[in-house]
PDB file of N, CA and C in Angstrom:
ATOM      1  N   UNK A   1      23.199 -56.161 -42.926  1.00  0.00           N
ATOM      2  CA  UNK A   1      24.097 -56.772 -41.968  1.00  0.00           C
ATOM      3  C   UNK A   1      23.695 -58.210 -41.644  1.00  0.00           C
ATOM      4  N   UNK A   2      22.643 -58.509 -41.847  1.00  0.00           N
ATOM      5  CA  UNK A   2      21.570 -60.107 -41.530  1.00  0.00           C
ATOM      6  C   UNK A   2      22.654 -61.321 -42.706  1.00  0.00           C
ATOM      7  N   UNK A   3      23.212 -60.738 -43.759  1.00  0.00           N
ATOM      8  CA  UNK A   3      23.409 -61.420 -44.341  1.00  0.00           C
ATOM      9  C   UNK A   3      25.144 -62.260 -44.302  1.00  0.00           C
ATOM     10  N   UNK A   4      26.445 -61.102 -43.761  1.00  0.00           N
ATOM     11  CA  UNK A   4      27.167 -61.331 -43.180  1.00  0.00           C
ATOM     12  C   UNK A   4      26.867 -62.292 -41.766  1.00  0.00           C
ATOM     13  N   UNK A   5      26.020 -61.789 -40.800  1.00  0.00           N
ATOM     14  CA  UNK A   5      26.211 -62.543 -39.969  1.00  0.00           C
ATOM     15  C   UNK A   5      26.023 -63.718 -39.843  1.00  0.00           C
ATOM     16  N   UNK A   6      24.774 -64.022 -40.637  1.00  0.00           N
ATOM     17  CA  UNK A   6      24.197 -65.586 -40.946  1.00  0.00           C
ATOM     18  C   UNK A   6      25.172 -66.490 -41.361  1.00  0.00           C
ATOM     19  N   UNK A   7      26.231 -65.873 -42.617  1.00  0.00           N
ATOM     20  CA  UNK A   7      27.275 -66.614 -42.970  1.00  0.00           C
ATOM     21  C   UNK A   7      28.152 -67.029 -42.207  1.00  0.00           C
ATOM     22  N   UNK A   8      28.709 -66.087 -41.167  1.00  0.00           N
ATOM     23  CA  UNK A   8      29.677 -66.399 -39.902  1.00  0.00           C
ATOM     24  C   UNK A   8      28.926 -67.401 -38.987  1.00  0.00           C
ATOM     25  N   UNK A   9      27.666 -67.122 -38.490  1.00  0.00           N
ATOM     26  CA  UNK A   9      26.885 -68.230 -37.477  1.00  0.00           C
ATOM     27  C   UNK A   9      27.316 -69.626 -37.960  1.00  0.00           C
ATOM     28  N   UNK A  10      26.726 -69.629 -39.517  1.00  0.00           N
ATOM     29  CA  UNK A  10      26.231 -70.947 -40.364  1.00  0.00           C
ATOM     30  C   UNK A  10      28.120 -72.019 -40.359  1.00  0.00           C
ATOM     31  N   UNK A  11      28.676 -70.671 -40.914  1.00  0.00           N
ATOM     32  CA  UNK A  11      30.270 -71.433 -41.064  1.00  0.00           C
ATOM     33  C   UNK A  11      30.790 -72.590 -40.152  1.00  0.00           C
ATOM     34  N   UNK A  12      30.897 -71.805 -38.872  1.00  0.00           N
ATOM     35  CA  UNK A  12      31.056 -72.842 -37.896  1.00  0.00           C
ATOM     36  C   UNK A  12      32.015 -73.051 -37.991  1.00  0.00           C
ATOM     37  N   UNK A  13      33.308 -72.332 -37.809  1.00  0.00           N
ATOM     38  CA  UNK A  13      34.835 -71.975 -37.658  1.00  0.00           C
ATOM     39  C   UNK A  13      35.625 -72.528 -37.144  1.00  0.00           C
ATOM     40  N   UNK A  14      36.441 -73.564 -37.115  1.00  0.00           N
ATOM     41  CA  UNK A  14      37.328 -73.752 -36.468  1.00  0.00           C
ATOM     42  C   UNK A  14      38.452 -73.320 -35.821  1.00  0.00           C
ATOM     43  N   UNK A  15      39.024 -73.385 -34.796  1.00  0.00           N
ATOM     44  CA  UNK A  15      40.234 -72.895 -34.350  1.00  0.00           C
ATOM     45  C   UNK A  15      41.109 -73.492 -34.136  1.00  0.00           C
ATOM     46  N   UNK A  16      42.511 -72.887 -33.623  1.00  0.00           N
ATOM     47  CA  UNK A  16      43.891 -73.508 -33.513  1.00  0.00           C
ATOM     48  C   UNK A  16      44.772 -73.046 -32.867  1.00  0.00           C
ATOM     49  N   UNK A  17      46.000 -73.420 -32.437  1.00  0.00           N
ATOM     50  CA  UNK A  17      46.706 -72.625 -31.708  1.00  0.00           C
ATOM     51  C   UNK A  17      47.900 -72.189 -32.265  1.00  0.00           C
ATOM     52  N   UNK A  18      48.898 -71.301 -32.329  1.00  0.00           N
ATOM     53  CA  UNK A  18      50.144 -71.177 -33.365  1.00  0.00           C
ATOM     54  C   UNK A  18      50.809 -70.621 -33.071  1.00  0.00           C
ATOM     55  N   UNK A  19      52.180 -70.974 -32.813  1.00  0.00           N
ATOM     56  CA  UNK A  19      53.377 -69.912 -32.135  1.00  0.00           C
ATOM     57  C   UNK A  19      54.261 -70.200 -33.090  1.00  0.00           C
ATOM     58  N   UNK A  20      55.272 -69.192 -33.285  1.00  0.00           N
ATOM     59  CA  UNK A  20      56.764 -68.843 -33.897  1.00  0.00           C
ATOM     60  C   UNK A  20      57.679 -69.178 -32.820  1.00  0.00           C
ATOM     61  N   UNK A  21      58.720 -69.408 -33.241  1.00  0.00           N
ATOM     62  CA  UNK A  21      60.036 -69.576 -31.804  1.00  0.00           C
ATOM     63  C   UNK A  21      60.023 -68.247 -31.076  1.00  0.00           C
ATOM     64  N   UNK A  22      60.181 -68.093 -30.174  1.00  0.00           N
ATOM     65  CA  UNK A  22      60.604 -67.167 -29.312  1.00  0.00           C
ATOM     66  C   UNK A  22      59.286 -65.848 -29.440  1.00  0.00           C
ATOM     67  N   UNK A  23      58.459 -66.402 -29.870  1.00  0.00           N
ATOM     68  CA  UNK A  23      57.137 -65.669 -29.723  1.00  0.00           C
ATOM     69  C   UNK A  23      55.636 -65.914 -28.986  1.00  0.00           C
ATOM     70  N   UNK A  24      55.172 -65.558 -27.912  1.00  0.00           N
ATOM     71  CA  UNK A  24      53.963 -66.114 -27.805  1.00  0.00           C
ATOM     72  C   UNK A  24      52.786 -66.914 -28.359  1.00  0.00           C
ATOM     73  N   UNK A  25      51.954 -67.778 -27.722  1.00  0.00           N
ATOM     74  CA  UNK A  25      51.296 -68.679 -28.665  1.00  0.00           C
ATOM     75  C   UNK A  25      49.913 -67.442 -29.299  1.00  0.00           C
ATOM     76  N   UNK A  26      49.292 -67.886 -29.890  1.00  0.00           N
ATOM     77  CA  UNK A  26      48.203 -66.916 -30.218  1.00  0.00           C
ATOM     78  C   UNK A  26      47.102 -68.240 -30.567  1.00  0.00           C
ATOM     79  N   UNK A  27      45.996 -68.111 -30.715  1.00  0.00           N
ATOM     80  CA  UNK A  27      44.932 -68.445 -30.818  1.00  0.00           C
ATOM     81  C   UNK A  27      44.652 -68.244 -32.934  1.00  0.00           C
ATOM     82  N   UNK A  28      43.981 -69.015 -33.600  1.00  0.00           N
ATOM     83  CA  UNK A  28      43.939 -68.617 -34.697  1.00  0.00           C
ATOM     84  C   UNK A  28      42.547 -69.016 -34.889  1.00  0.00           C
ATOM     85  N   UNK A  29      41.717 -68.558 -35.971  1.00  0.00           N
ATOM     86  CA  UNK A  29      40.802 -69.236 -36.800  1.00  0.00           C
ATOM     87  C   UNK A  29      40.687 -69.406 -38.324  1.00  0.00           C
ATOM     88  N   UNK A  30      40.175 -70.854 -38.431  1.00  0.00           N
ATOM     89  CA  UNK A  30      40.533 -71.178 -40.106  1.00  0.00           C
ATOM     90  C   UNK A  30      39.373 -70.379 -40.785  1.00  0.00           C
ATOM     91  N   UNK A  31      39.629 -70.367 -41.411  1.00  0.00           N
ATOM     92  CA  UNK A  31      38.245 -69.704 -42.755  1.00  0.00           C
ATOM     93  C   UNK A  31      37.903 -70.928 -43.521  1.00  0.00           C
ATOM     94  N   UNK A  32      38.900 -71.807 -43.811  1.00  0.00           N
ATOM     95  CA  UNK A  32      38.467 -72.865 -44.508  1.00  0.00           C
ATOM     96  C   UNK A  32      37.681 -72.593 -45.673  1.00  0.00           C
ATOM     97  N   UNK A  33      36.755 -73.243 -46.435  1.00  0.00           N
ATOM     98  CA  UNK A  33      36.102 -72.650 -47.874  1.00  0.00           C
ATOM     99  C   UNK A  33      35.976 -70.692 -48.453  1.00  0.00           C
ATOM    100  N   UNK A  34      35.664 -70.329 -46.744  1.00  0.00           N
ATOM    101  CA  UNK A  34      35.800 -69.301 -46.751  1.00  0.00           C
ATOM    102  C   UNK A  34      37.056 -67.879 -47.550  1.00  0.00           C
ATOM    103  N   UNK A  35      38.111 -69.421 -46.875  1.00  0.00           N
ATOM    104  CA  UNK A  35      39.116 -68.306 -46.804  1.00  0.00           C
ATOM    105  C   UNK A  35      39.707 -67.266 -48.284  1.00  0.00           C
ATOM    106  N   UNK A  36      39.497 -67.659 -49.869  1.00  0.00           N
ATOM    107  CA  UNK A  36      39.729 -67.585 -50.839  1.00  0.00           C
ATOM    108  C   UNK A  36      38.944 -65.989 -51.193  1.00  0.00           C
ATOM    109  N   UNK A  37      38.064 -65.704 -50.553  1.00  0.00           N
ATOM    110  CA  UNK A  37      36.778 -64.568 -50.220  1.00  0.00           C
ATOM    111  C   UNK A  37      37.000 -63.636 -49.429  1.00  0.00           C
ATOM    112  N   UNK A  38      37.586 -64.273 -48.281  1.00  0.00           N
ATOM    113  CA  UNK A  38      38.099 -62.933 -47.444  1.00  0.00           C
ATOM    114  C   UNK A  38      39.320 -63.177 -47.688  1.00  0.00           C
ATOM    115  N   UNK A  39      40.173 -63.508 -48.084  1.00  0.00           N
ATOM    116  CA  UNK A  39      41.829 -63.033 -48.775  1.00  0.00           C
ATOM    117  C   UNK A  39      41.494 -61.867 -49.713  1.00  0.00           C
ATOM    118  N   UNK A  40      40.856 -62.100 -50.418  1.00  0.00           N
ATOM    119  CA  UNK A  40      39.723 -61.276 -51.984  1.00  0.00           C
ATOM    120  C   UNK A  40      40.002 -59.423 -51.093  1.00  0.00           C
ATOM    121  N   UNK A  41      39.097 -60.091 -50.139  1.00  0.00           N
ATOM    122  CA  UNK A  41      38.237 -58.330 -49.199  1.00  0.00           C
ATOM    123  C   UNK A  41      39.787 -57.962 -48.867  1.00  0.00           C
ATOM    124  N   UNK A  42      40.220 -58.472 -47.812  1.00  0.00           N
ATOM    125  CA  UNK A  42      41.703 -58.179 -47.258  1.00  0.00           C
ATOM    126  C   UNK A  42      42.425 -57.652 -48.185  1.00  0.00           C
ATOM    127  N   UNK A  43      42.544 -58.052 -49.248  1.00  0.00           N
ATOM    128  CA  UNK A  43      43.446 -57.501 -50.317  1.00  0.00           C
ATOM    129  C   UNK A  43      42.994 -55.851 -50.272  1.00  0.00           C
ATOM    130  N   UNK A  44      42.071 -56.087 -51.111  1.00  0.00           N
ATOM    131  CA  UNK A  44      41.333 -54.813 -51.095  1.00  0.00           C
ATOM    132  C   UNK A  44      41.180 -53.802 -50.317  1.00  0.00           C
ATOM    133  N   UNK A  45      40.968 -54.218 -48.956  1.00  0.00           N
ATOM    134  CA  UNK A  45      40.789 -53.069 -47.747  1.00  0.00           C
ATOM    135  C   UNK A  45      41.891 -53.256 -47.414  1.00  0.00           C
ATOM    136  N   UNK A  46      43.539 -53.230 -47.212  1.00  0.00           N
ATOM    137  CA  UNK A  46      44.606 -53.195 -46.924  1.00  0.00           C
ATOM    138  C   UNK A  46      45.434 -54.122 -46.273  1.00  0.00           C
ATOM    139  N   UNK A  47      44.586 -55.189 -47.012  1.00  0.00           N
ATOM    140  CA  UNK A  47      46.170 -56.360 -46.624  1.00  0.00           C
ATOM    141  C   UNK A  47      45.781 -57.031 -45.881  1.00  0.00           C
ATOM    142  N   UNK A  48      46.239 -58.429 -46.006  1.00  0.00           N
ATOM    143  CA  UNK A  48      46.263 -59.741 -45.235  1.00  0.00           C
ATOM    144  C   UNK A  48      47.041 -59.383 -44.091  1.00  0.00           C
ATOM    145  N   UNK A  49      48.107 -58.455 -44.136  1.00  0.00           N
ATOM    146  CA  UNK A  49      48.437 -57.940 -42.244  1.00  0.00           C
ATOM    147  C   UNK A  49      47.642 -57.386 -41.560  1.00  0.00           C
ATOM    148  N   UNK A  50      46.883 -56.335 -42.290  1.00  0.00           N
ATOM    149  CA  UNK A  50      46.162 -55.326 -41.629  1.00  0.00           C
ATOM    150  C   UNK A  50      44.749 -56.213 -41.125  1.00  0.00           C
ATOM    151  N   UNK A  51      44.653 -57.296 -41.688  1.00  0.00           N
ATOM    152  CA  UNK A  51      43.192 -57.811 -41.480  1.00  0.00           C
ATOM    153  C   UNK A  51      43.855 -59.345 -40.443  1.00  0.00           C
ATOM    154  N   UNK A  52      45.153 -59.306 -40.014  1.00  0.00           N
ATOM    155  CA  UNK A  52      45.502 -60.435 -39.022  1.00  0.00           C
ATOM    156  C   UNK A  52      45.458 -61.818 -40.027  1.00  0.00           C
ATOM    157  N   UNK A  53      45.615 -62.067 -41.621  1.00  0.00           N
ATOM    158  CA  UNK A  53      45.468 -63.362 -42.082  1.00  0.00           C
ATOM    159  C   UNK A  53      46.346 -63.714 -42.036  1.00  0.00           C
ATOM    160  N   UNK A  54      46.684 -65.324 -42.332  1.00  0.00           N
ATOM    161  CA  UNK A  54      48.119 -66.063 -42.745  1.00  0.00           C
ATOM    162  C   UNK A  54      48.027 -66.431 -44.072  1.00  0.00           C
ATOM    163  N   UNK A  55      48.553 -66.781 -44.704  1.00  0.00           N
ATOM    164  CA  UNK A  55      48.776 -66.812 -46.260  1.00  0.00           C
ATOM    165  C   UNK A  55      49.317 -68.218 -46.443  1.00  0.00           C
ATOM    166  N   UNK A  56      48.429 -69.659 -45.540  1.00  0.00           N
ATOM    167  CA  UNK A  56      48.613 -70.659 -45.700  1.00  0.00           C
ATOM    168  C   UNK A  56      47.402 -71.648 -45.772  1.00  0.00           C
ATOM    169  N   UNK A  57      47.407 -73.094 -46.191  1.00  0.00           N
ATOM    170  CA  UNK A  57      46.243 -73.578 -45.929  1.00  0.00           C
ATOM    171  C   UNK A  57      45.156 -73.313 -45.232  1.00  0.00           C
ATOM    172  N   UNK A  58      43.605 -72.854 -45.761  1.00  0.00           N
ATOM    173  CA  UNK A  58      42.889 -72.730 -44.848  1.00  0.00           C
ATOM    174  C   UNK A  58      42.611 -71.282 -44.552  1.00  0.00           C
ATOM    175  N   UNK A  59      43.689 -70.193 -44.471  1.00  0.00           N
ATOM    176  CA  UNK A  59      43.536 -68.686 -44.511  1.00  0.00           C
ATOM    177  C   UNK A  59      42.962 -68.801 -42.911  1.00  0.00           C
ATOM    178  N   UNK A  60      44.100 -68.966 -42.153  1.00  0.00           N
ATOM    179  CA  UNK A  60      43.953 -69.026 -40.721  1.00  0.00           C
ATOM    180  C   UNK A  60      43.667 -67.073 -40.561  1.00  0.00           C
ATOM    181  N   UNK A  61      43.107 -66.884 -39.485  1.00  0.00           N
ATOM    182  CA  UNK A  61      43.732 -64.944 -39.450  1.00  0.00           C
ATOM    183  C   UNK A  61      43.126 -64.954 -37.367  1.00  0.00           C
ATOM    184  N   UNK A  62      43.984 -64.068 -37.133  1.00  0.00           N
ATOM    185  CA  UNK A  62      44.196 -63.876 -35.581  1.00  0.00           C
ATOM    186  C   UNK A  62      43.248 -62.969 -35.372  1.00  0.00           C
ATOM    187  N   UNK A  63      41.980 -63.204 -34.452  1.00  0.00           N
ATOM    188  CA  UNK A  63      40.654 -62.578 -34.215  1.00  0.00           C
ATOM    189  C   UNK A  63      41.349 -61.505 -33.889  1.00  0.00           C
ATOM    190  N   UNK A  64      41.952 -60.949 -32.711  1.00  0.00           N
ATOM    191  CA  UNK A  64      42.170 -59.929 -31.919  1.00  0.00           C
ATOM    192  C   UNK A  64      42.793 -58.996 -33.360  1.00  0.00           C
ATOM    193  N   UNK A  65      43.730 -58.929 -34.275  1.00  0.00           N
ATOM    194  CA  UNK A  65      43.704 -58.295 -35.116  1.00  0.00           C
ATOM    195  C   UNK A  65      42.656 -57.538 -36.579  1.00  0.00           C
ATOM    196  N   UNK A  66      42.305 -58.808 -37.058  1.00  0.00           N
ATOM    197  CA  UNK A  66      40.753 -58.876 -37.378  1.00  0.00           C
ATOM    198  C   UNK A  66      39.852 -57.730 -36.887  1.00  0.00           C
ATOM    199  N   UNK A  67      39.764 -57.667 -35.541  1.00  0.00           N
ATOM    200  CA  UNK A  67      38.781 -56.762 -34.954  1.00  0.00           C
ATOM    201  C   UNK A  67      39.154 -55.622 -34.763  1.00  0.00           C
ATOM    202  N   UNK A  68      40.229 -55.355 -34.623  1.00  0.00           N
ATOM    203  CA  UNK A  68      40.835 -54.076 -34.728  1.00  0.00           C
ATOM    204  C   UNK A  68      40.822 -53.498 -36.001  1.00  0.00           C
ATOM    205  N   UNK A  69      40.968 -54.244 -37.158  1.00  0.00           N
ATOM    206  CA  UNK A  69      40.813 -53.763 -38.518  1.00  0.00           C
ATOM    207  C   UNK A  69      39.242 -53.727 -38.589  1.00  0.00           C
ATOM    208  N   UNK A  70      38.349 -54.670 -38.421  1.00  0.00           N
ATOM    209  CA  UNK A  70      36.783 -54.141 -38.628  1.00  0.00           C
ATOM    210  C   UNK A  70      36.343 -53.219 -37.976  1.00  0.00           C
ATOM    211  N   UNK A  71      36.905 -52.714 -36.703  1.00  0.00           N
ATOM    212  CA  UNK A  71      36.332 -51.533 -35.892  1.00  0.00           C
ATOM    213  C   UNK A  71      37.080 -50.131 -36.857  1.00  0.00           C
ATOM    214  N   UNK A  72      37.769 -49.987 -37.495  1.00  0.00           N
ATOM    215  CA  UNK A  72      38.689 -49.098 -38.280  1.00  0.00           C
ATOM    216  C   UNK A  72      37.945 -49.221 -39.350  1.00  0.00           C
ATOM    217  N   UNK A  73      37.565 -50.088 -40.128  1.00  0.00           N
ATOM    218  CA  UNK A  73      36.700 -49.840 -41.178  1.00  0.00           C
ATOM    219  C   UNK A  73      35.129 -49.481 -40.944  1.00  0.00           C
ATOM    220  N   UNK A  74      35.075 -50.063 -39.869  1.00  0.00           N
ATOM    221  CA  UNK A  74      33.288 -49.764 -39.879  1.00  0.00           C
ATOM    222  C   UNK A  74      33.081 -48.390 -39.305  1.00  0.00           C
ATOM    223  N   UNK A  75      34.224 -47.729 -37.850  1.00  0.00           N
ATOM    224  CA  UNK A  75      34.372 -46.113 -38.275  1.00  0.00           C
ATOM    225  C   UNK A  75      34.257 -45.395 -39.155  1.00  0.00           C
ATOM    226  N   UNK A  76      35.254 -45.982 -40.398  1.00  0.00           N
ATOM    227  CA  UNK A  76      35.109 -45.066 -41.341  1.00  0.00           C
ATOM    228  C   UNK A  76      34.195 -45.276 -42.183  1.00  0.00           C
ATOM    229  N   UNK A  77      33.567 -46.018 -42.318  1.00  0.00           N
ATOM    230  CA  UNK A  77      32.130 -46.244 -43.171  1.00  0.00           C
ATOM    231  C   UNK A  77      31.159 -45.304 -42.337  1.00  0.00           C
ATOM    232  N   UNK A  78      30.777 -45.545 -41.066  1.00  0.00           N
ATOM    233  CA  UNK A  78      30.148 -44.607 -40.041  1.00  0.00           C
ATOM    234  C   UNK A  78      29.935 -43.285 -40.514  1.00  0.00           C
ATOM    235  N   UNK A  79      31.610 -42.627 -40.580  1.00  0.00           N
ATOM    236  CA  UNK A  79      31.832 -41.011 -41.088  1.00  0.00           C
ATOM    237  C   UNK A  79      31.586 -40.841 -42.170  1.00  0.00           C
ATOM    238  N   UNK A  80      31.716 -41.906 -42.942  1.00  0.00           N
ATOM    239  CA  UNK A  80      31.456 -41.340 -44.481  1.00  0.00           C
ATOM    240  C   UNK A  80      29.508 -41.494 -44.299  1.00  0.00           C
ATOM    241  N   UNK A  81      29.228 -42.493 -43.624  1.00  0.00           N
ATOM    242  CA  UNK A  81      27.455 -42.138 -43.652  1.00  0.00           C
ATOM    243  C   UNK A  81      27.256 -40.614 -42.645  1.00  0.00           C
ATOM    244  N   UNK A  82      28.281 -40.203 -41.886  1.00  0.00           N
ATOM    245  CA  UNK A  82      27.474 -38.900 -41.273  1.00  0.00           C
ATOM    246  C   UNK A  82      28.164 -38.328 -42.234  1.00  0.00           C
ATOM    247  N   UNK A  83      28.822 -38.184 -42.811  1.00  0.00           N
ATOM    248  CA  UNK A  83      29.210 -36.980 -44.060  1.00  0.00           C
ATOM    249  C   UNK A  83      27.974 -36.565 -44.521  1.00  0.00           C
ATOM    250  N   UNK A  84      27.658 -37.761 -45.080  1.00  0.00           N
ATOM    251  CA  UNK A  84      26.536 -37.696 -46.145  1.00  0.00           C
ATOM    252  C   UNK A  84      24.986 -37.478 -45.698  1.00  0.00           C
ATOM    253  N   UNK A  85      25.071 -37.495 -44.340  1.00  0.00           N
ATOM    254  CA  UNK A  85      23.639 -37.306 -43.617  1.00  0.00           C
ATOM    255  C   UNK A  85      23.742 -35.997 -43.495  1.00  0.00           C
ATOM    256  N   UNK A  86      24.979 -34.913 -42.941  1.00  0.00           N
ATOM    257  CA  UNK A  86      24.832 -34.004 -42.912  1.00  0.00           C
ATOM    258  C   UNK A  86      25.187 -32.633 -43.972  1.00  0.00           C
ATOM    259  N   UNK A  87      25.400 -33.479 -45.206  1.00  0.00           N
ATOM    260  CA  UNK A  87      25.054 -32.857 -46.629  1.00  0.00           C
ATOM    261  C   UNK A  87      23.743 -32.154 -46.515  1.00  0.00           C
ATOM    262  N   UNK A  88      22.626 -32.958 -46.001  1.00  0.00           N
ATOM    263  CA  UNK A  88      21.170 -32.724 -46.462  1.00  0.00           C
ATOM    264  C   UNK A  88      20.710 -31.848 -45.129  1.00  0.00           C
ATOM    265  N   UNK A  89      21.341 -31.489 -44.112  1.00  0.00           N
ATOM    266  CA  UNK A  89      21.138 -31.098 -42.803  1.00  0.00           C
ATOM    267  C   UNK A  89      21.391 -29.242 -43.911  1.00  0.00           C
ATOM    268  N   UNK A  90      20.028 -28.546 -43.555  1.00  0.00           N
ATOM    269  CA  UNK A  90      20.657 -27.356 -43.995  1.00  0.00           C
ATOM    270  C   UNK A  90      21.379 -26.340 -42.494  1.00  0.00           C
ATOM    271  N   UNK A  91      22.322 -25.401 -43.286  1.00  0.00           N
ATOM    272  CA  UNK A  91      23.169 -25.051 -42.174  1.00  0.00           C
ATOM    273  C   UNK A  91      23.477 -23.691 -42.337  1.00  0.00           C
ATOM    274  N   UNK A  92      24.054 -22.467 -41.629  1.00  0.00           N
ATOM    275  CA  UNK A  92      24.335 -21.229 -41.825  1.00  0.00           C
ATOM    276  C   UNK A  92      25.056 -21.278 -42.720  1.00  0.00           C
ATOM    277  N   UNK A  93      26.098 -21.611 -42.741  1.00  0.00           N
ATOM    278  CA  UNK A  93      27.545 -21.843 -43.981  1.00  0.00           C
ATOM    279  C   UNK A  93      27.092 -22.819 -45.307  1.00  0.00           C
ATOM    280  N   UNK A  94      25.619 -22.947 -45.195  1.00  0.00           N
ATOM    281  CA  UNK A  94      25.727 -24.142 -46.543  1.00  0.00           C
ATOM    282  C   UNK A  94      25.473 -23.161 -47.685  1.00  0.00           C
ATOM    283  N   UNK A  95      24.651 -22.117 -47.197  1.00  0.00           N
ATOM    284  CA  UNK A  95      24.335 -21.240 -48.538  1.00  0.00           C
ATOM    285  C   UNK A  95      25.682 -20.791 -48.991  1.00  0.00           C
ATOM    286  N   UNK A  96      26.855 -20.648 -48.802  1.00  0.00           N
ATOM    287  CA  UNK A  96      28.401 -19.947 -49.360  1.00  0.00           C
ATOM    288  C   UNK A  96      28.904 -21.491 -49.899  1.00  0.00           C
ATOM    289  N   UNK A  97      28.771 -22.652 -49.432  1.00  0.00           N
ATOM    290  CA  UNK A  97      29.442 -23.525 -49.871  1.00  0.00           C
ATOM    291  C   UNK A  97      28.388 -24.241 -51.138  1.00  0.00           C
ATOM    292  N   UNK A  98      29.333 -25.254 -51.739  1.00  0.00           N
ATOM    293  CA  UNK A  98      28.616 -26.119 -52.824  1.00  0.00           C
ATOM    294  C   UNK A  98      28.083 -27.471 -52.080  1.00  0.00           C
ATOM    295  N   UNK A  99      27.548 -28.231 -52.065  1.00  0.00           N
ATOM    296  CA  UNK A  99      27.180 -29.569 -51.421  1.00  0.00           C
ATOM    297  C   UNK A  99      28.099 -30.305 -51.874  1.00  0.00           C
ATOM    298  N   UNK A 100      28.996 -31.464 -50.428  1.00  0.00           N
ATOM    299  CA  UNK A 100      29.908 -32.144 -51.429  1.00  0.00           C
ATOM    300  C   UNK A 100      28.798 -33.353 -52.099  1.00  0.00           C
ATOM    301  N   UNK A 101      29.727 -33.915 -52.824  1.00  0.00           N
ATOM    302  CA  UNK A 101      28.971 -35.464 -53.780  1.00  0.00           C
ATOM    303  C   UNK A 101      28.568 -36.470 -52.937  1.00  0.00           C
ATOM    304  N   UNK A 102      27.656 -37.115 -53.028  1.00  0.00           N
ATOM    305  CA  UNK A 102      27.005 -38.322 -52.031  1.00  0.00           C
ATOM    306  C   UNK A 102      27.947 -39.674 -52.398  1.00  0.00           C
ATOM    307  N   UNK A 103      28.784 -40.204 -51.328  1.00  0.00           N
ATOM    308  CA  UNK A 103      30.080 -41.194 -51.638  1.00  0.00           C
ATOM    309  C   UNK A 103      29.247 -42.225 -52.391  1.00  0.00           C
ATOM    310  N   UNK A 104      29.890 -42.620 -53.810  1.00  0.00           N
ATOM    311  CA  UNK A 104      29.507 -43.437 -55.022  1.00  0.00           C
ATOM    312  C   UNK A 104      29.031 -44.790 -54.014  1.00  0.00           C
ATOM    313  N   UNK A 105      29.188 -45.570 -53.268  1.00  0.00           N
ATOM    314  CA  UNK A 105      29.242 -46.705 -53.002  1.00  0.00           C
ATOM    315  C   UNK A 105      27.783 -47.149 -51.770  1.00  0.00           C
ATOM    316  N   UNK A 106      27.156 -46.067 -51.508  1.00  0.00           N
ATOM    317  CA  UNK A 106      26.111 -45.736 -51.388  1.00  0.00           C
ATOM    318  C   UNK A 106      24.969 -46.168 -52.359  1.00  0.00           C
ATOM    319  N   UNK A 107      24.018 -46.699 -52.156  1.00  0.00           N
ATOM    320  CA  UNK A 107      22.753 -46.924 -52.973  1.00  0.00           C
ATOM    321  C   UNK A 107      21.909 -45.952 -52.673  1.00  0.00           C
ATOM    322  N   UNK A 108      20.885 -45.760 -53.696  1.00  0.00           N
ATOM    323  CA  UNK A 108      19.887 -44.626 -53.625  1.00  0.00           C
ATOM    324  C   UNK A 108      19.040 -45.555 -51.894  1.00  0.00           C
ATOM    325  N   UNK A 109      18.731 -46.764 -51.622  1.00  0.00           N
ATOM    326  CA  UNK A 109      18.327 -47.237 -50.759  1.00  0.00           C
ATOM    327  C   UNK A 109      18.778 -47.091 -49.475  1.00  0.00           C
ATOM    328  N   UNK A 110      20.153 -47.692 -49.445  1.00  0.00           N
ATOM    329  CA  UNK A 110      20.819 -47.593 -48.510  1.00  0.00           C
ATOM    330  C   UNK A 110      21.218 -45.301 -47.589  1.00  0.00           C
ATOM    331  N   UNK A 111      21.132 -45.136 -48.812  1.00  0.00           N
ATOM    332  CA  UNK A 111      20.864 -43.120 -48.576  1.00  0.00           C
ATOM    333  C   UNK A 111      20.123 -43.555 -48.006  1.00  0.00           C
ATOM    334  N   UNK A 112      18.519 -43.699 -48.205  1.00  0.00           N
ATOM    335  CA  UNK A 112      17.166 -43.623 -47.191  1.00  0.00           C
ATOM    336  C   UNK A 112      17.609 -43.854 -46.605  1.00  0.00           C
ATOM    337  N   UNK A 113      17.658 -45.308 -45.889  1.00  0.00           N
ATOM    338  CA  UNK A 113      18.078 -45.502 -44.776  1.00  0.00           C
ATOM    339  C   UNK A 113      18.839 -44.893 -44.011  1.00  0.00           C
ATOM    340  N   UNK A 114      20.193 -44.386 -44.250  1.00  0.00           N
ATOM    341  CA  UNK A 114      21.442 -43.333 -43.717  1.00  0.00           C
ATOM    342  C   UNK A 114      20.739 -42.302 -43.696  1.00  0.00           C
ATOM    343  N   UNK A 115      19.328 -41.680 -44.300  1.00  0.00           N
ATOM    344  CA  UNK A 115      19.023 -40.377 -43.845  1.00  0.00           C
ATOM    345  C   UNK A 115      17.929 -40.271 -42.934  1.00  0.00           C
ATOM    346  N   UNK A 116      17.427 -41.834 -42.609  1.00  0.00           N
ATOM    347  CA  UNK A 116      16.715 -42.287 -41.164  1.00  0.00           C
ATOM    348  C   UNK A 116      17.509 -41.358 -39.826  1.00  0.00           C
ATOM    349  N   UNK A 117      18.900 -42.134 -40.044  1.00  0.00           N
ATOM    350  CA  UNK A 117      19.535 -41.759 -39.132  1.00  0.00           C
ATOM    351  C   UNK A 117      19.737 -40.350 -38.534  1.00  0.00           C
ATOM    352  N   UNK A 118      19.444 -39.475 -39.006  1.00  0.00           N
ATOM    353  CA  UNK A 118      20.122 -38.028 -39.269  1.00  0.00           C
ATOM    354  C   UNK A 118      19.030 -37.072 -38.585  1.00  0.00           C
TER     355      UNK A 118
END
């Protein structure tokens, strides 16, 4: 996580303000060099709406949306690490069942660590 954040500190973001007719103003921030990278992720994790971007110079995107999409993804990253913590938890019902698969995107490292937690 040291390595995301450093990048956001270091960036040093600009902001802006931006309204549509007959719509409230909103607050924006540019990504600027950034923005070509997280358009990339957004794509991927469900969209330049879902992640609050604009699809103009700069790859402006509206924090308050933004955060609502990172709290939704980092949940579900969360569950998929207690999935997998409590794979290894033995249990009354584990002897009848099969163990599910440890989610591919997981490192043998990053497991340790997730089985710190557990």
């Amino acid at each position: 996580m040291f390595a995301p954040r450093n990048t956001i500190h270091k960036a040093r973001l600009r902001s802006l303000g931006y309204q549509q007719a007959d719509k409230p103003a909103i607050a924006l921030v540019k990504l600027g060099d950034y923005g070509p990278t997280a358009r990339a992720a957004a794509d991927t994790l469900g969209g330049c709406d879902r992640w609050g971007m604009l699809l103009s110079y700069e790859f402006p995107f509206e924090p308050y949306s933004y955060t609502l999409a990172l709290l939704d993804e980092s949940f579900r990253l969360i569950a998929d690490m207690l999935e997998a913590i409590e794979q290894d938890r033995p249990s009354e019902s584990s002897h009848a069942q099969a163990p599910k698969p440890v989610p591919s995107f997981f490192t043998p490292e990053q497991m340790r660590r997730i089985a710190l937690l557990g």
